[in-house]
Protein backbone atom coordinates (compact mmCIF):
# COMPACT_ATOMS: atom_id res chain seq x y z
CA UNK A 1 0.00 0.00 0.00
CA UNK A 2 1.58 3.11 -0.71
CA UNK A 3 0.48 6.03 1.66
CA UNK A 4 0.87 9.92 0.16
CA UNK A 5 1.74 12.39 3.02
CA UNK A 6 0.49 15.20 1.06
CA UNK A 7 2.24 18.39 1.65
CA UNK A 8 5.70 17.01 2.33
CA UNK A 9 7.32 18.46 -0.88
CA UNK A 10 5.84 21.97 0.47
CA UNK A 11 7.18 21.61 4.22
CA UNK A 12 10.72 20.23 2.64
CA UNK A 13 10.97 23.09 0.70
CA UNK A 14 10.35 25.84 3.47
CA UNK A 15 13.02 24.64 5.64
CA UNK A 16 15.38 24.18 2.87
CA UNK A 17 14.60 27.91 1.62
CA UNK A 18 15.22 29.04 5.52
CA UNK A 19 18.26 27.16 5.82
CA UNK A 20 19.53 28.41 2.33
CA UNK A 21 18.83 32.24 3.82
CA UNK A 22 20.48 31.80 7.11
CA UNK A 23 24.00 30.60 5.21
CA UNK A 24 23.86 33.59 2.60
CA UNK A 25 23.11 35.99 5.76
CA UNK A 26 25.89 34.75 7.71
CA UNK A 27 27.84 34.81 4.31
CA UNK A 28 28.58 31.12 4.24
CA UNK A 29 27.19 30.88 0.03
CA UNK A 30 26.95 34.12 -2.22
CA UNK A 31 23.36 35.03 -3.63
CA UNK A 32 24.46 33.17 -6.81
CA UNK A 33 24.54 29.88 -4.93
CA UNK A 34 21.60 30.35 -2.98
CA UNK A 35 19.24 30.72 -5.83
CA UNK A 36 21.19 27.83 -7.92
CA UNK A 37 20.98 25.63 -4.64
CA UNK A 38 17.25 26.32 -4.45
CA UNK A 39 16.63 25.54 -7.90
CA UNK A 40 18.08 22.72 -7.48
CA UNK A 41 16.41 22.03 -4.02
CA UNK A 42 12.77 22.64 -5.74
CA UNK A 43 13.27 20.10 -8.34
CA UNK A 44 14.45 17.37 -6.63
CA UNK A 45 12.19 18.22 -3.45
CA UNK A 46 8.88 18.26 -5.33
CA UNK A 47 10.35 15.37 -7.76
CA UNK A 48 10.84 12.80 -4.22
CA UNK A 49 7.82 13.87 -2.35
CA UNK A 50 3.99 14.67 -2.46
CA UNK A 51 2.89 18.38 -2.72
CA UNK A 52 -0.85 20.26 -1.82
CA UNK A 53 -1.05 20.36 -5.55
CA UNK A 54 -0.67 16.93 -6.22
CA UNK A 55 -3.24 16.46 -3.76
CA UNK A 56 -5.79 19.04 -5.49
CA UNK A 57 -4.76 17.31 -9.09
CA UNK A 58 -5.45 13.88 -7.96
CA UNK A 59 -9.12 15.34 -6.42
């Protein structure tokens, strides 16, 4: 049986936006990594895990 935890993608991808904006306001990436890093971050996140909208599309 394979369970959906709906809204997973959308919670993973919060944190990993808040974690990306602590490190470029401490300094630790520059602005250019941050939004390369999130791109990257989106597409896999939303790729692995169940989003609200897949829940709405599947309704």
């Amino acid at each position: 049986m394979d369970i959906k935890l709906y809204g997973q993608a959308d919670f993973y991808y919060a944190v990993s936006r808040q974690i990306l904006e602590r490190l470029f306001i401490k300094g630790l990436i520059s602005e250019e990594q941050k939004e390369r890093i999130d791109e990257l971050n989106r597409k896999t996140i939303f790729e692995r895990y169940s989003s609200i909208a897949d829940l709405e599309m599947g309704a």
